[in-house]
Protein backbone atom coordinates (compact mmCIF):
# COMPACT_ATOMS: atom_id res chain seq x y z
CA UNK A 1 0.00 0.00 0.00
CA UNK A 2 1.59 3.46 -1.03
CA UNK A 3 2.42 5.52 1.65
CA UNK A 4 0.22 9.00 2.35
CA UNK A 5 2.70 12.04 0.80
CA UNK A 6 1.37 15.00 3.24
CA UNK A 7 2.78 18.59 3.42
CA UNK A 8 2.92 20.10 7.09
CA UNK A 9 1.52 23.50 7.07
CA UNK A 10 3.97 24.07 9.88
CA UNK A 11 6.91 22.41 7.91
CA UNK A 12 10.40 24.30 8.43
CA UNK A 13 9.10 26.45 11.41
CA UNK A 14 10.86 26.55 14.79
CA UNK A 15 9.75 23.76 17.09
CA UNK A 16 9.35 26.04 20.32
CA UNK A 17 5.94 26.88 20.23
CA UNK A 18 5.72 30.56 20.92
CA UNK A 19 8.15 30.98 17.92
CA UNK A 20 6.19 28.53 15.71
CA UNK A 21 3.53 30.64 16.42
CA UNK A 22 5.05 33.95 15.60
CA UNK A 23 6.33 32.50 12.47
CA UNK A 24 2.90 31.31 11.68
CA UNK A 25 1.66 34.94 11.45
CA UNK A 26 4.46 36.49 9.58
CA UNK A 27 4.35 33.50 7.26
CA UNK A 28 0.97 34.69 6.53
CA UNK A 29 2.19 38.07 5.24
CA UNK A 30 4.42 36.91 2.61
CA UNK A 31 2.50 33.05 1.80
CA UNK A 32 0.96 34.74 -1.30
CA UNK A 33 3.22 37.91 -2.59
CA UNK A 34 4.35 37.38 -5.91
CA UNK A 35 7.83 35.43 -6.95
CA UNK A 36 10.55 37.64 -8.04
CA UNK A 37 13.23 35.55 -9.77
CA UNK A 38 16.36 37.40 -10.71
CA UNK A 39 18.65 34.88 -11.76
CA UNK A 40 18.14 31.60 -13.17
CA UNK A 41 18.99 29.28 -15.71
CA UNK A 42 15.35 27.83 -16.64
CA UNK A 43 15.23 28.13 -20.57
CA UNK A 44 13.73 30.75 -22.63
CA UNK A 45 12.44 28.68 -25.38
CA UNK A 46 9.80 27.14 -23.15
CA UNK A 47 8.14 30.82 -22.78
CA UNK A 48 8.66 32.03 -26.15
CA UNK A 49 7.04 29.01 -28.48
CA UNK A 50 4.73 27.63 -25.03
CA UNK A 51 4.95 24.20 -26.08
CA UNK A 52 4.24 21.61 -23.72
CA UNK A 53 6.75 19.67 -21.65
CA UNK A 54 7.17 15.88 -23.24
CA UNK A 55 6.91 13.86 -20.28
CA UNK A 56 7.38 13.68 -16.32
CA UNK A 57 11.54 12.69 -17.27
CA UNK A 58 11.60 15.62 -19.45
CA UNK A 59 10.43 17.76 -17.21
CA UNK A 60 11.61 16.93 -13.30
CA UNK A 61 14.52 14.57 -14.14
CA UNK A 62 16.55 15.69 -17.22
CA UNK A 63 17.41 19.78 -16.07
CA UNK A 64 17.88 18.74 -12.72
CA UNK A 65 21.38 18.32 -12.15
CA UNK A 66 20.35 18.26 -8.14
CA UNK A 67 18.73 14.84 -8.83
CA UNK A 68 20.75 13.23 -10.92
CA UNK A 69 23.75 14.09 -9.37
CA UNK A 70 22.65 12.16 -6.16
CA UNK A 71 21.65 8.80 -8.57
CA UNK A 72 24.97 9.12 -10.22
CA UNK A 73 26.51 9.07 -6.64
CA UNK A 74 25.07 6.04 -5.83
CA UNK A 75 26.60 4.10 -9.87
CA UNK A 76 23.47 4.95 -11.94
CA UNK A 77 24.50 5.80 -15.12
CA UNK A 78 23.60 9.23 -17.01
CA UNK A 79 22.60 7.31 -19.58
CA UNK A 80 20.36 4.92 -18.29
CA UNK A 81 18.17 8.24 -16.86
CA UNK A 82 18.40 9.52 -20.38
CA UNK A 83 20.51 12.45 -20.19
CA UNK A 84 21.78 13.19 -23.61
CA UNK A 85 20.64 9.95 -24.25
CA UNK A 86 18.21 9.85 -26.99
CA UNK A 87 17.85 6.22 -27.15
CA UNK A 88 16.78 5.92 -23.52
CA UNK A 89 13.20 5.38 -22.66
CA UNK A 90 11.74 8.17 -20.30
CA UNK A 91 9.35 5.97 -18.97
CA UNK A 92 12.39 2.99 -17.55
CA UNK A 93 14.41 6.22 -16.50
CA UNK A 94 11.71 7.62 -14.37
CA UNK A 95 11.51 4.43 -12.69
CA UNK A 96 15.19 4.24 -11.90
CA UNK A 97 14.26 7.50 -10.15
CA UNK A 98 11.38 6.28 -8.15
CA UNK A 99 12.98 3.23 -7.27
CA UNK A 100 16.12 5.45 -5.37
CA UNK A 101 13.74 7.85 -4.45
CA UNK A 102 14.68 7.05 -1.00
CA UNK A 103 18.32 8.75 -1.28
CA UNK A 104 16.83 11.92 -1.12
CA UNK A 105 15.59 12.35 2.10
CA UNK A 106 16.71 14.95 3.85
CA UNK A 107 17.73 16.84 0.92
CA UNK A 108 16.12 20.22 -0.47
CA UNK A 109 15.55 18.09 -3.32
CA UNK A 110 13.12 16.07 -1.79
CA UNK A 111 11.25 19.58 -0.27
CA UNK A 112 11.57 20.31 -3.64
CA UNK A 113 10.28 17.74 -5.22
CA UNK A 114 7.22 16.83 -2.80
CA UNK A 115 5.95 20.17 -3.33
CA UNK A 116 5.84 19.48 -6.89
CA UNK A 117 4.30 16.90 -6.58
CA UNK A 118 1.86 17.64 -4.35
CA UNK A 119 0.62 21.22 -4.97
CA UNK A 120 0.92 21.11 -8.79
CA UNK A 121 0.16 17.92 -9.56
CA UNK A 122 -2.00 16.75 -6.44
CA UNK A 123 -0.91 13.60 -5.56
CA UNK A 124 -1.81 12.48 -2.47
CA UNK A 125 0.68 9.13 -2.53
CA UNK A 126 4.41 9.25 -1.86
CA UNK A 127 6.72 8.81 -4.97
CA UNK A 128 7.94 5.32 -5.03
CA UNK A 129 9.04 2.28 -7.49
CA UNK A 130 5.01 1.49 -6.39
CA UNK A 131 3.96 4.43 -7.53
CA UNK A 132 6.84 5.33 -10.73
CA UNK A 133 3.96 4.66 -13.53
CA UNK A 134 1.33 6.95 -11.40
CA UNK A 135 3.04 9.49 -11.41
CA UNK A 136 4.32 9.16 -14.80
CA UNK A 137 1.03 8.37 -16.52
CA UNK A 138 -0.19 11.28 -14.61
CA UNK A 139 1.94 13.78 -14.59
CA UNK A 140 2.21 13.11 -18.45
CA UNK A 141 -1.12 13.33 -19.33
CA UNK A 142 -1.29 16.73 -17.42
CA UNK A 143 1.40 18.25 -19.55
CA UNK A 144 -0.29 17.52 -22.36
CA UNK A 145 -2.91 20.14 -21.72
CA UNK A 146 -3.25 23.81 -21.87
CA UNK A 147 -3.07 24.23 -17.77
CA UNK A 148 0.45 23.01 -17.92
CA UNK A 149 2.10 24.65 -20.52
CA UNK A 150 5.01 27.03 -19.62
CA UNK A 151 3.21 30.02 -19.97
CA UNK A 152 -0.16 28.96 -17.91
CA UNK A 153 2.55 27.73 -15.15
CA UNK A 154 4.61 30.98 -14.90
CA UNK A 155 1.14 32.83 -14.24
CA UNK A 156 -0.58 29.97 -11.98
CA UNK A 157 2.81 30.35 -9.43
CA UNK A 158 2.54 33.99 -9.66
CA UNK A 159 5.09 34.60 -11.32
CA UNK A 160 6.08 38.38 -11.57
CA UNK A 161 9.37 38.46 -13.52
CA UNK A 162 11.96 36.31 -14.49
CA UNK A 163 15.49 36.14 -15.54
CA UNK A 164 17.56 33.97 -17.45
CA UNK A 165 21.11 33.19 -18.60
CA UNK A 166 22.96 33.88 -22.01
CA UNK A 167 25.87 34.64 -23.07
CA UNK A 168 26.79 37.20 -25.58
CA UNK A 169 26.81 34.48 -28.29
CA UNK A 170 23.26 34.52 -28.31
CA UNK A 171 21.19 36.27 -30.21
CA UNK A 172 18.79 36.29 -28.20
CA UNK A 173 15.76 35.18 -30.35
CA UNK A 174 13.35 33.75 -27.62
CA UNK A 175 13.43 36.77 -26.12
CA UNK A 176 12.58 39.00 -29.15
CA UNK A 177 9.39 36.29 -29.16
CA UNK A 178 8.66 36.50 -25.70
CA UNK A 179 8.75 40.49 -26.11
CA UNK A 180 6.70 40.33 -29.30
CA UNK A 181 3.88 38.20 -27.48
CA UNK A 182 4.13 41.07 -24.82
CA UNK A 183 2.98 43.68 -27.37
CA UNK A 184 0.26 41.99 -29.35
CA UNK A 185 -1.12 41.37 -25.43
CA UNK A 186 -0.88 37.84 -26.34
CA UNK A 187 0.79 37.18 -22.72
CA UNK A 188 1.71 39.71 -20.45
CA UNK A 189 4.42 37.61 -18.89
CA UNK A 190 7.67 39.24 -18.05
CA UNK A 191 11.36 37.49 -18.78
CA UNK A 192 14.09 39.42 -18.99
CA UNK A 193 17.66 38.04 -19.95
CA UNK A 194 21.31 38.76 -18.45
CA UNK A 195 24.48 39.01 -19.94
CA UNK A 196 26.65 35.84 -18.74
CA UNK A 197 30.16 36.43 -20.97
CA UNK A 198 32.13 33.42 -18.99
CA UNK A 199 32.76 31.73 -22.78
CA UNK A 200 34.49 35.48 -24.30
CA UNK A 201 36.06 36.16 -21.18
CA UNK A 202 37.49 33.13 -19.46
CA UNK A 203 40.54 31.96 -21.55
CA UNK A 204 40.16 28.52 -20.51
CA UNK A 205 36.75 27.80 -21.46
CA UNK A 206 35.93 25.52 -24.25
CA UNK A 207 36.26 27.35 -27.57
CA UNK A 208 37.79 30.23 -26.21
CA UNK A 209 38.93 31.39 -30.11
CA UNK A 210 36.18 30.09 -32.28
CA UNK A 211 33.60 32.08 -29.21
CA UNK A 212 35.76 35.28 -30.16
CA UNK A 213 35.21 34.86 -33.62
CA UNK A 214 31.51 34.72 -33.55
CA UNK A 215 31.47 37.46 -30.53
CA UNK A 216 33.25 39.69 -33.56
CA UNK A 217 30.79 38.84 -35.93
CA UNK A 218 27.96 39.34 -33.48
CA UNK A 219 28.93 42.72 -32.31
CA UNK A 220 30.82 43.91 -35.58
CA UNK A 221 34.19 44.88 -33.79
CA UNK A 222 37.26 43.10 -34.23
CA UNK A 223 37.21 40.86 -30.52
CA UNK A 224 40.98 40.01 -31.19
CA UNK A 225 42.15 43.14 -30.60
CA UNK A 226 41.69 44.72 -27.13
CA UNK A 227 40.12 48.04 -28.24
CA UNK A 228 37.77 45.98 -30.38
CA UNK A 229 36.83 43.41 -27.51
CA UNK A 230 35.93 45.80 -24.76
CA UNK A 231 34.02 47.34 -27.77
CA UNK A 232 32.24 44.10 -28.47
CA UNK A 233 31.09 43.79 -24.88
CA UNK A 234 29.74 47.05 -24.74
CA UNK A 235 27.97 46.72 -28.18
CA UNK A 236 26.64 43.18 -26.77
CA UNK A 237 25.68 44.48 -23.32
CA UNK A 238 23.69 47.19 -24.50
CA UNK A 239 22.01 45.04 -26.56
CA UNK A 240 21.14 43.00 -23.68
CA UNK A 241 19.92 45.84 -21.93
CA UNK A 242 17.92 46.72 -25.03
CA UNK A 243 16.07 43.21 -24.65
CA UNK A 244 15.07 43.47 -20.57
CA UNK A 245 18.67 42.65 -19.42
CA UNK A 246 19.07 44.80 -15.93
CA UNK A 247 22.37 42.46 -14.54
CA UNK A 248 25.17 40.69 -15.67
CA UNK A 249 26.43 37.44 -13.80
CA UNK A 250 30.24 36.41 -13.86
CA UNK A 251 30.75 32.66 -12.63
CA UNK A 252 34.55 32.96 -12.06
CA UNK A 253 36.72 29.47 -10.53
CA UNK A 254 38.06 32.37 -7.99
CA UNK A 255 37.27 36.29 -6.85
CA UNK A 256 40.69 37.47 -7.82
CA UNK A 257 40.26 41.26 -9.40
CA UNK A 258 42.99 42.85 -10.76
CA UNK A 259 43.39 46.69 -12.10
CA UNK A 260 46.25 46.80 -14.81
CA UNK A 261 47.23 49.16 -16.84
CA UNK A 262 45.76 49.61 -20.57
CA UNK A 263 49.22 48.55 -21.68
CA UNK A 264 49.61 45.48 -19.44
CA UNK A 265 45.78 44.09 -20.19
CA UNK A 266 46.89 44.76 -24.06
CA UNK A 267 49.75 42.78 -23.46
CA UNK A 268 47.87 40.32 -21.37
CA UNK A 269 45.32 39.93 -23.88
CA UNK A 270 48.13 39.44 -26.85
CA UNK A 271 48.69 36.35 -25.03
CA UNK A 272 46.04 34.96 -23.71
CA UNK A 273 44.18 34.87 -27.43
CA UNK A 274 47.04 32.70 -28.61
CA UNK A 275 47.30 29.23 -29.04
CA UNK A 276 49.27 28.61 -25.54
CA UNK A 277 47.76 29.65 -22.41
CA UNK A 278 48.80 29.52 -19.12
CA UNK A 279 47.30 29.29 -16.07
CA UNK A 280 48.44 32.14 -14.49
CA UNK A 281 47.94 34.15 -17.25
CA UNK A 282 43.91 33.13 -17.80
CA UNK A 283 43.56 33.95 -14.05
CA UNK A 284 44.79 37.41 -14.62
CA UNK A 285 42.84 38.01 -17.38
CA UNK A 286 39.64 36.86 -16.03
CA UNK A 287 40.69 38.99 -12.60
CA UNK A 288 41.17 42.20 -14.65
CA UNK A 289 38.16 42.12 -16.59
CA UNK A 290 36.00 41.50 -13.59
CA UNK A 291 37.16 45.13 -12.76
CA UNK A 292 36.49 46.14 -16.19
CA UNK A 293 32.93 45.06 -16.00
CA UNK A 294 32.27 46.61 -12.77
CA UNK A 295 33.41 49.66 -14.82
CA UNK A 296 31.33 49.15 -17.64
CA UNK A 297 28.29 48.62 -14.83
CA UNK A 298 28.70 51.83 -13.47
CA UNK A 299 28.57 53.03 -16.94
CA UNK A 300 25.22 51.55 -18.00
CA UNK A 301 23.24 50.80 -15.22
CA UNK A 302 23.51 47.16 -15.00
CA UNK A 303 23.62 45.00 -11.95
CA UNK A 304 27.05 42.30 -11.17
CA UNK A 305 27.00 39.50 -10.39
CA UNK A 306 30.05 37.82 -9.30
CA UNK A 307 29.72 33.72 -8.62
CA UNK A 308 33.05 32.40 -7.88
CA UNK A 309 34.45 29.55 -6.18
CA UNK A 310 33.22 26.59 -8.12
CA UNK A 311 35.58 23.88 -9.94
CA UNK A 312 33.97 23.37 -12.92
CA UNK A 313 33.78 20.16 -14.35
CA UNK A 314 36.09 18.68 -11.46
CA UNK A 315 34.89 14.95 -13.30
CA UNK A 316 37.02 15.03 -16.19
CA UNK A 317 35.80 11.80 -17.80
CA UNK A 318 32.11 13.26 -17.24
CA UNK A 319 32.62 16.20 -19.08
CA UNK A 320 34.26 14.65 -22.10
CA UNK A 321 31.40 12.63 -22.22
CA UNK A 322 28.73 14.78 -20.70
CA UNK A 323 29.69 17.92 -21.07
CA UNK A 324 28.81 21.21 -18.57
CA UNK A 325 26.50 21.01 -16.12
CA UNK A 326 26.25 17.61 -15.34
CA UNK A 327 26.61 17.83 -11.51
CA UNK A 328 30.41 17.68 -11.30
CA UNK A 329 31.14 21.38 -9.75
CA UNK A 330 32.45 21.29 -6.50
CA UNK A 331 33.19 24.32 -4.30
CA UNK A 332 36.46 25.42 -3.30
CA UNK A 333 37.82 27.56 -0.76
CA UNK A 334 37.52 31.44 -1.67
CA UNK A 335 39.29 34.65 -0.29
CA UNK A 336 37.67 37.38 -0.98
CA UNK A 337 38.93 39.97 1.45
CA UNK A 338 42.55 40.26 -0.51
CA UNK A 339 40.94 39.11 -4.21
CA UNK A 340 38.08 42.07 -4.13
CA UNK A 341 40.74 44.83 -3.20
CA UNK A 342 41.84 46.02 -6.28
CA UNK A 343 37.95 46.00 -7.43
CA UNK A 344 36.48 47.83 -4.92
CA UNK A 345 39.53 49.88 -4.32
CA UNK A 346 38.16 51.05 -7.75
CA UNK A 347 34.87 51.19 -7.65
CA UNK A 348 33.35 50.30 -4.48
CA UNK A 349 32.94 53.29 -3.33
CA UNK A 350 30.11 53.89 -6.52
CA UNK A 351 26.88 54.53 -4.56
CA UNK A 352 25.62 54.33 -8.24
CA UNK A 353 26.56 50.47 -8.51
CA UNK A 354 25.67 47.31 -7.48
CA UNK A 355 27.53 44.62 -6.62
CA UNK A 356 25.74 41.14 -6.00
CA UNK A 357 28.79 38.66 -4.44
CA UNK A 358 27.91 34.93 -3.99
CA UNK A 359 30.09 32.56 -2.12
CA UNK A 360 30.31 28.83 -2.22
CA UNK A 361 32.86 29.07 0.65
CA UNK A 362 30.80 29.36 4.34
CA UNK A 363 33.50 29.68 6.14
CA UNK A 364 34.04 33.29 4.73
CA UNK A 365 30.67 34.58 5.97
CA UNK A 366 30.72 36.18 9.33
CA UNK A 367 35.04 36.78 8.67
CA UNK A 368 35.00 38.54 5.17
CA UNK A 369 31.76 38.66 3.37
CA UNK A 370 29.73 40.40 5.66
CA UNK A 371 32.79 42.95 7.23
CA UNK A 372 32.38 43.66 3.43
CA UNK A 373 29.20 43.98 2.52
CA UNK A 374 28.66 46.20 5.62
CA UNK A 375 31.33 48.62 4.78
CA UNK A 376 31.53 49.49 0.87
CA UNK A 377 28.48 51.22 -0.99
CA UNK A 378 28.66 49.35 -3.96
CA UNK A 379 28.73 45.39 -2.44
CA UNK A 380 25.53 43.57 -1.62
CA UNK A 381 25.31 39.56 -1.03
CA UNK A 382 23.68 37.45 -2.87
CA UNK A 383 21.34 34.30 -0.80
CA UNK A 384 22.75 31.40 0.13
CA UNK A 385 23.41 29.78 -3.20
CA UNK A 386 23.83 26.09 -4.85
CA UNK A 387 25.26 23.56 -1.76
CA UNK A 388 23.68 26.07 0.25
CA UNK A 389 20.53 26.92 -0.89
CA UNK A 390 19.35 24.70 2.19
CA UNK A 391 17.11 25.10 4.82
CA UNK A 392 20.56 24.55 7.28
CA UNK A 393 22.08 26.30 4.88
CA UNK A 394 19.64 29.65 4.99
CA UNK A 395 20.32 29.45 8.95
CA UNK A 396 23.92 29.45 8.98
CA UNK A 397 23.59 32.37 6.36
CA UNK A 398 21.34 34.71 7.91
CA UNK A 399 23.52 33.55 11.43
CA UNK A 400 26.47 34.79 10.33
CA UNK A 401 26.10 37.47 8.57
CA UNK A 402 23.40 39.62 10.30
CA UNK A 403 25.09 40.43 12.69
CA UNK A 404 28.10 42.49 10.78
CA UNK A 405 25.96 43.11 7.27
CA UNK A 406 22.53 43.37 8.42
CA UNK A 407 19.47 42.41 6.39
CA UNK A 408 19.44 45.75 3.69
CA UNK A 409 22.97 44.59 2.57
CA UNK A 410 21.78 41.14 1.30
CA UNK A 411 19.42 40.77 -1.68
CA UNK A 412 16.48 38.80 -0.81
CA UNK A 413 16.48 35.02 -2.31
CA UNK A 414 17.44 33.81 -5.86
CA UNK A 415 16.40 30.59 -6.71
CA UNK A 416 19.38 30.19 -9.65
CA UNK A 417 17.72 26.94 -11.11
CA UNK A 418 17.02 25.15 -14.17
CA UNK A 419 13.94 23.05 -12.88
CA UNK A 420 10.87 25.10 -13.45
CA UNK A 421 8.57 23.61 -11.60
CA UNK A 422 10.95 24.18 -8.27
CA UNK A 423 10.83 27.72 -8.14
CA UNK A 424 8.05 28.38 -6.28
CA UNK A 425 8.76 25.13 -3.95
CA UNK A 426 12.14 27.44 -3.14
CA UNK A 427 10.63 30.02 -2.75
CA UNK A 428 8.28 28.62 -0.24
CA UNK A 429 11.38 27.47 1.57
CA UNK A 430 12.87 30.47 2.01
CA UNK A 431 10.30 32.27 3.08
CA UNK A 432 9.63 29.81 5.28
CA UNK A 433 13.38 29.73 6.90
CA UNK A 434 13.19 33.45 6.83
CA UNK A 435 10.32 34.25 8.92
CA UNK A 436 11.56 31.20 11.91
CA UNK A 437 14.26 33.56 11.61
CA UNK A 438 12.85 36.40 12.40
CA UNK A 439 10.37 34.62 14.81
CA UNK A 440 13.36 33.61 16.81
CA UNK A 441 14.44 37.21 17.25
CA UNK A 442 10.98 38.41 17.97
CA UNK A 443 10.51 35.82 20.68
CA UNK A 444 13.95 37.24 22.35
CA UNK A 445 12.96 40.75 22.20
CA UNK A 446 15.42 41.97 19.43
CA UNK A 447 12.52 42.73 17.42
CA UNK A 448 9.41 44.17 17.35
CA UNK A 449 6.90 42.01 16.00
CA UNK A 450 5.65 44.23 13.29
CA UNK A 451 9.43 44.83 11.86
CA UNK A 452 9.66 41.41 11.86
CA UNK A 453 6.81 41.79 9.39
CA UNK A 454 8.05 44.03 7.42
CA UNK A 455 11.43 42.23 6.89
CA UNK A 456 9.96 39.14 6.14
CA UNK A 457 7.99 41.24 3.19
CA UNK A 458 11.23 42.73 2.41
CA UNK A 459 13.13 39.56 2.24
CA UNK A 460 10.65 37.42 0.34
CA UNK A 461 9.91 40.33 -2.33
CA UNK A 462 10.90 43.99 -2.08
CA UNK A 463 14.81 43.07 -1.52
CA UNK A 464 15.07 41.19 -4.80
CA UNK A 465 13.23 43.65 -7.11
CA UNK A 466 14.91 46.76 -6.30
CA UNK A 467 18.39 45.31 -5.92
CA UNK A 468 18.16 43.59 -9.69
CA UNK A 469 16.16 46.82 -10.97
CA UNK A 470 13.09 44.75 -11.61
């Protein structure tokens, strides 16, 4: 006999009573405000040609590197759950899913996931190898109708606005769509894009030359020349900005910045477009130009982002295979205190710029990131993100860095995910997290109750749209 799946309305809420209950009323205040999500990687396609999703793999398994990262873990192979596997049938690799469905408790995944399944598809059974051709069957059949196609679902979760992810190799033709449905009023739903130039400005990524080639012929400067490539990026960003962009986001293996001189970064750049790179050289060029894009920020208005301290692709035989995004990124330890200096020695000082810094690195909360983020103008930080983005992790977050940075200096949540459906299951979570939070300091007498409320508001909503200009 399946097992009953059941959400707690109290689920995630302190377990002391009088703080349960406080949290009970300021989770009231924010249960139904609309979702802001500023950064993401969910894909644009879906809400320019609204087609419907294929199947329940298509849709929950196949962009979530969260879940199949934990099955490949445990020796199932990519393949066998179908990803970039045409030849594998959805139906067999859902049921490899239900059968280890198990592995995921615990995990945000599985918060994730049973709020899925629950609240937009109603099932009232728990996932299982019982219950694998249910839930396929059903969740199948519903996204074969009009209710869940990606435009009805955007709307239905309240959706407000949403970002994606390109780079400047893109020319951005879903989003011309999307914006040409917006003024024939055939849907009013707003997705905006942001400028992501990791492949033009990371000499070690894959295709480093052939991506400078088409960034030339995309922007009409000559990218192989210095003047011309800090043209191109200016010619590409304002065309972002031209098609809803309001941020750029810079996912850099480290947070070094650098500030050279227009004859060393010529120099620099000489070698780094050549057929030998080294190391040290593609970290200096990737530090300098994260100072040149704060300066081209502060010229036109748009929002950093800074993600650093990941190891891409630490699996090498996974990304030969698999290629990016395939659950092998691993954080590593980040300084940010000595890396940031020459940046915001430069330009932190900007009241007129933003700043959004990310860390994979916890350790560097409460000793760098928030003496930071409460000192220069121009520096706000981002949620906790990735291997964070955690109920545990949200405590140890808001823990650590309140105290130095406050709550104005941090940006509200950012959901940063591929998997539709999740967003407003995370969301939910934060919120959640956030107000036992604030419940806790309410219940000590740091806080007045109606501040708390007020935060929470800020935190699930107001936070997030003014610091991304949305």
């Amino acid at each position: 006999m399946p097992r009953p799946l059941h959400l707690s309305p109290d689920r995630l809420f302190p377990s002391d009573p009088v703080q349960r209950d406080i949290a009970r009323r300021l989770y009231s205040e924010v249960a139904d405000l609309p979702i802001v999500s500023p950064h993401g990687h969910t894909d644009p396609a879906w809400f320019a040609g609204n087609a419907p999703f294929g199947n329940a793999a298509e849709l929950l398994l196949h962009p979530d590197h969260y879940v199949f990262r934990m099955l490949y873990s445990q020796g199932i192979e990519l393949d066998a759950l179908g990803i970039r596997n045409r030849d594998a049938d959805p139906r067999e690799s859902w049921r490899i899913f239900a059968e280890n469905y198990h592995l995921f408790r615990g995990t945000p995944s599985r918060m994730w996931m049973d709020w899925v399944f629950a609240e937009a598809f109603g099932f009232d059974v728990q996932f299982s190898a019982e219950t694998s051709d249910l839930y396929y069957d059903r969740i199948t059949e519903a996204l074969a109708t009009d209710a869940f196609r990606p435009r009805a679902l955007f709307d239905r979760f309240g959706i407000e606005v949403i970002a994606t992810t390109e780079s400047p190799l893109d020319t951005l033709g879903h989003h011309a769509a999307i914006r040409a449905a917006n003024e024939s009023g055939e849907w009013d739903g707003r997705v905006v894009t942001a400028y992501r130039p990791d492949p033009v400005v990371d000499p070690e990524f894959e295709g480093f030359r052939d991506n400078l080639r088409r960034f030339s012929e995309l922007s009409g400067e000559d990218a192989f020349g210095y003047a011309g490539y800090l043209a191109a990026h200016r010619n590409r960003r304002a065309f972002f900005a031209e098609m809803g962009a309001t941020s750029t986001d810079h996912g850099h293996p480290s947070a070094a910045t650098a500030d050279l001189s227009d004859a060393e970064a010529d120099a620099l750049f000489g070698r780094v477009t050549g057929a030998d790179v080294s190391a040290a050289d593609a970290e200096l060029f990737r530090a300098h130009m994260l100072t040149v894009m704060a300066g081209m920020s502060l010229d036109d208005g748009l929002v950093m982002q800074i993600h650093p301290g990941a190891f891409r692709n630490h699996n090498p035989w996974l990304f030969d295979r698999y290629g990016r995004d395939k659950g092998a990124d691993i954080p590593t330890a980040t300084d940010y205190v000595h890396a940031l200096r020459p940046l915001l020695g430069k330009y932190g000082n900007a009241a007129g710029l933003t700043i959004i810094l990310f860390t994979l690195d916890e350790t560097s909360y409460a000793r760098e990131l928030a003496p930071l983020a409460g000192h220069y103008p121009a520096l706000k930080l981002g949620p906790a993100w990735w291997f964070h983005d955690s109920p545990e992790g949200m405590r140890r977050f808001r823990s650590q860095v309140t105290e130095t940075a406050g709550f104005y200096n941090t940006v509200g949540f950012n959901d940063d995910t591929r998997a539709f459906l999740s967003i407003p299951a995370r969301h939910d979570v934060a919120r959640r997290i956030d107000c036992g939070f604030l419940a806790q300091l309410v219940a000590e007498h740091r806080m007045e109750e109606w501040e708390a409320a007020d935060l929470a508001t800020d935190l699930s909503y107001h936070l997030a749209k003014a610091a991304y200009k949305l």
